[in-house]
PDB file of N, CA and C in Angstrom:
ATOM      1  N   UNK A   1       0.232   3.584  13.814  1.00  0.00           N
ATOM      2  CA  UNK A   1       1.400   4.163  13.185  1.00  0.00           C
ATOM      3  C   UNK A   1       2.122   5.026  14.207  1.00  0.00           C
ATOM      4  N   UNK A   2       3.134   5.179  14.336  1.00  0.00           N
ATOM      5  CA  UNK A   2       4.401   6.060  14.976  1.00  0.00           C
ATOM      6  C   UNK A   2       4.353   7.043  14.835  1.00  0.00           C
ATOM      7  N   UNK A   3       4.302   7.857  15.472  1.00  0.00           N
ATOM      8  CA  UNK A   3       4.071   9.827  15.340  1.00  0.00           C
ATOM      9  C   UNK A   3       2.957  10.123  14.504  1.00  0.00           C
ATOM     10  N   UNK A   4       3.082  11.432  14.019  1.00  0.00           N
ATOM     11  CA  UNK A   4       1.973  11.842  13.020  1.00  0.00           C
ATOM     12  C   UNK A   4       2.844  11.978  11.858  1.00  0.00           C
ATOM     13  N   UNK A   5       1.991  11.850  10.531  1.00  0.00           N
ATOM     14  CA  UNK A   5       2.730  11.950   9.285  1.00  0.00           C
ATOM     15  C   UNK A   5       2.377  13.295   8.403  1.00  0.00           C
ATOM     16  N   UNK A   6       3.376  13.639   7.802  1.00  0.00           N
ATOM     17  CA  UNK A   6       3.392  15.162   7.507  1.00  0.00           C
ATOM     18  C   UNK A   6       2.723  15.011   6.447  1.00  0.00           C
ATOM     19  N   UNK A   7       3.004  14.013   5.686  1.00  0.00           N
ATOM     20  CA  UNK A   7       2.395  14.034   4.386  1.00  0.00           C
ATOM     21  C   UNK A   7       1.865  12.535   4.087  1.00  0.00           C
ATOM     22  N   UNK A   8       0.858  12.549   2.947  1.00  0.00           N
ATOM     23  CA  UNK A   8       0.124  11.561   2.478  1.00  0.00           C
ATOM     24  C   UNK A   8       0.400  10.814   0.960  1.00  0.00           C
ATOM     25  N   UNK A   9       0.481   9.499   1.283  1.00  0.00           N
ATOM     26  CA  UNK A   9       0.622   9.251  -0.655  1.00  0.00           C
ATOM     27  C   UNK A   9      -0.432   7.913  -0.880  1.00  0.00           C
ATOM     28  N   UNK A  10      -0.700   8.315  -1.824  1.00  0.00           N
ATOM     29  CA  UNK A  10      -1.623   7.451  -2.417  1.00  0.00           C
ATOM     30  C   UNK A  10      -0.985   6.011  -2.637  1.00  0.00           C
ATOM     31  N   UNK A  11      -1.373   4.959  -2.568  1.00  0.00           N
ATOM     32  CA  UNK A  11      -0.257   3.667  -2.819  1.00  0.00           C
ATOM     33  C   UNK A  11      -1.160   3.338  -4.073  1.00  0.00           C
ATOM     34  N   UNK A  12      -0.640   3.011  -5.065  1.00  0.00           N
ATOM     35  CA  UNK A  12      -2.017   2.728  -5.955  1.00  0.00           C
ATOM     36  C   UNK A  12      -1.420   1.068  -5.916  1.00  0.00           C
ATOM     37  N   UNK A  13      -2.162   0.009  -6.475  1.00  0.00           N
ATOM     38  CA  UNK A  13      -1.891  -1.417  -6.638  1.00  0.00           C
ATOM     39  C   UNK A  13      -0.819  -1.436  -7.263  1.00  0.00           C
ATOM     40  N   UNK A  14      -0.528  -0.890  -8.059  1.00  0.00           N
ATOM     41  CA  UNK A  14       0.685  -1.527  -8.472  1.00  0.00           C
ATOM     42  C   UNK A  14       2.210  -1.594  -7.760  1.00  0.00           C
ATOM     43  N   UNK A  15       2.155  -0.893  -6.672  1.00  0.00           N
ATOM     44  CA  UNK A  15       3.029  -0.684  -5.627  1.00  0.00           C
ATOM     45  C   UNK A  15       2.303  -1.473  -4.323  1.00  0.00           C
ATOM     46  N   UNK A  16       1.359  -1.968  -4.741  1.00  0.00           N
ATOM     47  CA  UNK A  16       0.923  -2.780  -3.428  1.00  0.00           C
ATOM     48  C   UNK A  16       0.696  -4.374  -3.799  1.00  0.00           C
ATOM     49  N   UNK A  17       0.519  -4.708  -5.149  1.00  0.00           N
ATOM     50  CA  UNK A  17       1.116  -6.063  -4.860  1.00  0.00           C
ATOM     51  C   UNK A  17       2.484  -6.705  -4.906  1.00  0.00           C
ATOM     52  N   UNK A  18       3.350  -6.223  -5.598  1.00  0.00           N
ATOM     53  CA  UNK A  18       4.503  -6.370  -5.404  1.00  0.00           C
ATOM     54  C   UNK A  18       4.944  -6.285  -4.168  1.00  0.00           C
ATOM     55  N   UNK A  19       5.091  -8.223  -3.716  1.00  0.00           N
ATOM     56  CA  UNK A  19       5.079  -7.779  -2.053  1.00  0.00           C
ATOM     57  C   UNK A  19       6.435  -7.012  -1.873  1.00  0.00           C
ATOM     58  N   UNK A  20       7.625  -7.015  -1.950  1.00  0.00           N
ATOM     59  CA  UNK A  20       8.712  -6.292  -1.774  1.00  0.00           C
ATOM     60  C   UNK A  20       8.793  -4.901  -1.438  1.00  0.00           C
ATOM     61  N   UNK A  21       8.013  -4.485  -2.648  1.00  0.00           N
ATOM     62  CA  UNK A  21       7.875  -2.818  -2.659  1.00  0.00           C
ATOM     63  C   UNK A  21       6.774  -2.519  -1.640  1.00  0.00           C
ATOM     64  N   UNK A  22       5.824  -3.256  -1.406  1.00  0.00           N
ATOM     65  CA  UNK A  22       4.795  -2.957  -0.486  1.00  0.00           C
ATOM     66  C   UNK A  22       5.317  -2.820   0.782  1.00  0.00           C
ATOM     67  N   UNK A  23       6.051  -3.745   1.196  1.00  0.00           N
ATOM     68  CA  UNK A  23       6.896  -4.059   2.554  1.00  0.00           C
ATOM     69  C   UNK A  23       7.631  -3.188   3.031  1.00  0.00           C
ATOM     70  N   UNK A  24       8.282  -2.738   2.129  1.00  0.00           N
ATOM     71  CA  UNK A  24       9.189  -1.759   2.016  1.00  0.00           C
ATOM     72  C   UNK A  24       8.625  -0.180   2.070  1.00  0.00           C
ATOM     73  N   UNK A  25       7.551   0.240   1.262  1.00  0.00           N
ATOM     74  CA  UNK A  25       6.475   1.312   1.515  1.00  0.00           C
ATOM     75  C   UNK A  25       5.999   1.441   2.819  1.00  0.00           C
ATOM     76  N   UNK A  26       5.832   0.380   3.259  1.00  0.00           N
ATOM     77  CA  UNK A  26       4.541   0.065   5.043  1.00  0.00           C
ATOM     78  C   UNK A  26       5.533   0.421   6.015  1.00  0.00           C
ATOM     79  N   UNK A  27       7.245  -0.206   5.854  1.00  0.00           N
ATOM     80  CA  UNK A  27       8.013  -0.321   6.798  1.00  0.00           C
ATOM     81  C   UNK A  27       8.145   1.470   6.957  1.00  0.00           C
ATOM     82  N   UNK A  28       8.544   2.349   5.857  1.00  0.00           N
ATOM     83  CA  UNK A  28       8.749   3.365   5.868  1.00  0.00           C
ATOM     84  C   UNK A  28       7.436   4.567   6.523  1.00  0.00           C
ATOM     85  N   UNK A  29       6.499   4.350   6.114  1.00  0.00           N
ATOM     86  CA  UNK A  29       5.154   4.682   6.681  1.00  0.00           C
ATOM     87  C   UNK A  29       5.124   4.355   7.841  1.00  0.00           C
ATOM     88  N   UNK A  30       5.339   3.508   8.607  1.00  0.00           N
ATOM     89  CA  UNK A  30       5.581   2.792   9.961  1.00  0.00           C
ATOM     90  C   UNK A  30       6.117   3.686  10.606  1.00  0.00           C
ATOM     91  N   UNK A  31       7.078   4.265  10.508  1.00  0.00           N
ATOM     92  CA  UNK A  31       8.218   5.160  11.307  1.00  0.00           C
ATOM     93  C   UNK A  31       7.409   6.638  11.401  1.00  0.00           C
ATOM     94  N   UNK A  32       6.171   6.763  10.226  1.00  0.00           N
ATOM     95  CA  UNK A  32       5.580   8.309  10.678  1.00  0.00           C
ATOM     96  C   UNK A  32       6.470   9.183   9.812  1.00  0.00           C
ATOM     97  N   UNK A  33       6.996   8.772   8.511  1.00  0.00           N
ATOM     98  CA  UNK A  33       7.753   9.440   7.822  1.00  0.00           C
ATOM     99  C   UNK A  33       6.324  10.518   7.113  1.00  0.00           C
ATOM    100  N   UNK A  34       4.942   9.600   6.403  1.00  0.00           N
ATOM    101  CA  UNK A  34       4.394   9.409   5.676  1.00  0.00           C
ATOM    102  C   UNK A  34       3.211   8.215   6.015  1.00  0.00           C
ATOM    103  N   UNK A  35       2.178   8.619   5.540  1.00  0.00           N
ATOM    104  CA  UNK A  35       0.564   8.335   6.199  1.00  0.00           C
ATOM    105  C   UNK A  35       0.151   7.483   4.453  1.00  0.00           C
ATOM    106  N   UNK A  36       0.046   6.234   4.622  1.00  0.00           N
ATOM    107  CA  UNK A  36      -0.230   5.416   3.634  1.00  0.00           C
ATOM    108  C   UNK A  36      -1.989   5.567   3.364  1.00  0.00           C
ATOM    109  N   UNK A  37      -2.580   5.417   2.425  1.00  0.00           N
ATOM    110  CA  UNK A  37      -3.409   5.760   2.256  1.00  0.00           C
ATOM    111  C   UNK A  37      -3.706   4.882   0.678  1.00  0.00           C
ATOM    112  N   UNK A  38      -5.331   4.319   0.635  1.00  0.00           N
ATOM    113  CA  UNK A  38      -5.568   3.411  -0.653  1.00  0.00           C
ATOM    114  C   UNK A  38      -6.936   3.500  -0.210  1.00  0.00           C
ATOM    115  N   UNK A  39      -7.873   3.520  -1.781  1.00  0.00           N
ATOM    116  CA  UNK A  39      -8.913   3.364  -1.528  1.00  0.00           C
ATOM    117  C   UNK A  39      -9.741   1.826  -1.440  1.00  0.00           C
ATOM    118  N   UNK A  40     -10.693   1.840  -1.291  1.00  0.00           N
ATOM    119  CA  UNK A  40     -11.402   0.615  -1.562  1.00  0.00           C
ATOM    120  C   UNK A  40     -11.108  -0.262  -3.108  1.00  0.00           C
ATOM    121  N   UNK A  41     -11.579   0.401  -3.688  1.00  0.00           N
ATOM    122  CA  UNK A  41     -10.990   0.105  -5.175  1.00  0.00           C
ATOM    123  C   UNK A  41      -9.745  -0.129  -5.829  1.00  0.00           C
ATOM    124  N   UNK A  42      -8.510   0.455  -5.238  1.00  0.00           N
ATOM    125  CA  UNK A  42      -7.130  -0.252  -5.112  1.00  0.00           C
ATOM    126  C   UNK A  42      -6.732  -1.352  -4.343  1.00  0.00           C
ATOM    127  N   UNK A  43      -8.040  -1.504  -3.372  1.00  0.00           N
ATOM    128  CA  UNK A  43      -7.338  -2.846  -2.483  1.00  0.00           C
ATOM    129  C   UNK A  43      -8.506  -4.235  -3.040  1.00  0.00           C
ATOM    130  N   UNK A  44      -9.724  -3.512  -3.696  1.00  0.00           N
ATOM    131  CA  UNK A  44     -10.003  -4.769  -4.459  1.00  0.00           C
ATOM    132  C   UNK A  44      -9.173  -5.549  -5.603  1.00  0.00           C
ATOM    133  N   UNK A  45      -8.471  -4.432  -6.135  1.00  0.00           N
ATOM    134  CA  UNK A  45      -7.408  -4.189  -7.888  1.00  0.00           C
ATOM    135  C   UNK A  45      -6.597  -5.088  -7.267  1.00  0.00           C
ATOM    136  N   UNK A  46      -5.760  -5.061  -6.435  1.00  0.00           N
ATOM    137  CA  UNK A  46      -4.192  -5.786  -5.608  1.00  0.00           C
ATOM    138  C   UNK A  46      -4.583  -7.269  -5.465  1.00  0.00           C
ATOM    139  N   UNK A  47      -5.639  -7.057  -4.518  1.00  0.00           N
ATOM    140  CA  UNK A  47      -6.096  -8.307  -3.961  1.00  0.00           C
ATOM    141  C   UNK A  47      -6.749  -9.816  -4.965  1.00  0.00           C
ATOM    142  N   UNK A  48      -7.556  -8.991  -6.424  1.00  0.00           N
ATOM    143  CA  UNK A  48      -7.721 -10.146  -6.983  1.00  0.00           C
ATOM    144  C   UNK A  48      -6.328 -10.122  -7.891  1.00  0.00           C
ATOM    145  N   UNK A  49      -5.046  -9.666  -7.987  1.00  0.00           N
ATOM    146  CA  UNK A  49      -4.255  -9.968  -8.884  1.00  0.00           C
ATOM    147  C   UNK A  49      -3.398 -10.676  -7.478  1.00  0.00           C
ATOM    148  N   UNK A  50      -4.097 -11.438  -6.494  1.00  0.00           N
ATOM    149  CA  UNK A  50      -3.437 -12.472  -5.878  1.00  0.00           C
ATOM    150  C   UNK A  50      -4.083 -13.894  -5.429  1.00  0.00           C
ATOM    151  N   UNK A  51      -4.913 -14.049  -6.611  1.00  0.00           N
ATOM    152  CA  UNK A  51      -5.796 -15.025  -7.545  1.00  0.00           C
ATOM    153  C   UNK A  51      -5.712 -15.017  -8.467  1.00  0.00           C
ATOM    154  N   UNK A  52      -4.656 -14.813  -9.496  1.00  0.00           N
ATOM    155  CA  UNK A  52      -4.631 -15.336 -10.759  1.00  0.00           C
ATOM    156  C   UNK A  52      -5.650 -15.822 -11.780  1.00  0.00           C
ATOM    157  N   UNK A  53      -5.902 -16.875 -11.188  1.00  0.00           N
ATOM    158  CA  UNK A  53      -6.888 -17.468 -11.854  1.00  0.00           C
ATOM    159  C   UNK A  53      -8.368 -17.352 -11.760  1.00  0.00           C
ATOM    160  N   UNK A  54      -8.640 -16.033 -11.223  1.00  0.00           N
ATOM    161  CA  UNK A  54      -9.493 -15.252 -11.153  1.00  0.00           C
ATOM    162  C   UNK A  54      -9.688 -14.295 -12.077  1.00  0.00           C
ATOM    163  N   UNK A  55      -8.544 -13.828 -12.258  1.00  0.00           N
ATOM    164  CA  UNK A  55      -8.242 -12.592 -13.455  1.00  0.00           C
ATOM    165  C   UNK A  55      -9.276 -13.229 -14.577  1.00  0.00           C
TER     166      UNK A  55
END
């Protein structure tokens, strides 16, 4: 990431599978505005709602 970030936000899944908004979150975090941050358990949550047919 680009500089240091002043502050931290939680991304919870629902802002992380929506690829748009995700893209858009990362791009901004990217610049060192803001330090992205998710736990294990939000990136299992995201990841099987991109298996469907898993749900």
């Amino acid at each position: 990431m680009a500089g240091h970030a002043r502050y931290t936000a939680l991304l919870d899944a629902c802002v992380l599978f929506p690829v748009a908004v995700c893209d858009s979150l990362m791009s901004v975090a990217a610049t060192g505005l803001y330090a992205a941050k998710w736990t294990q358990r939000i990136e299992d949550e995201w990841t099987r709602l991109l298996s469907p047919t898993e749900n």
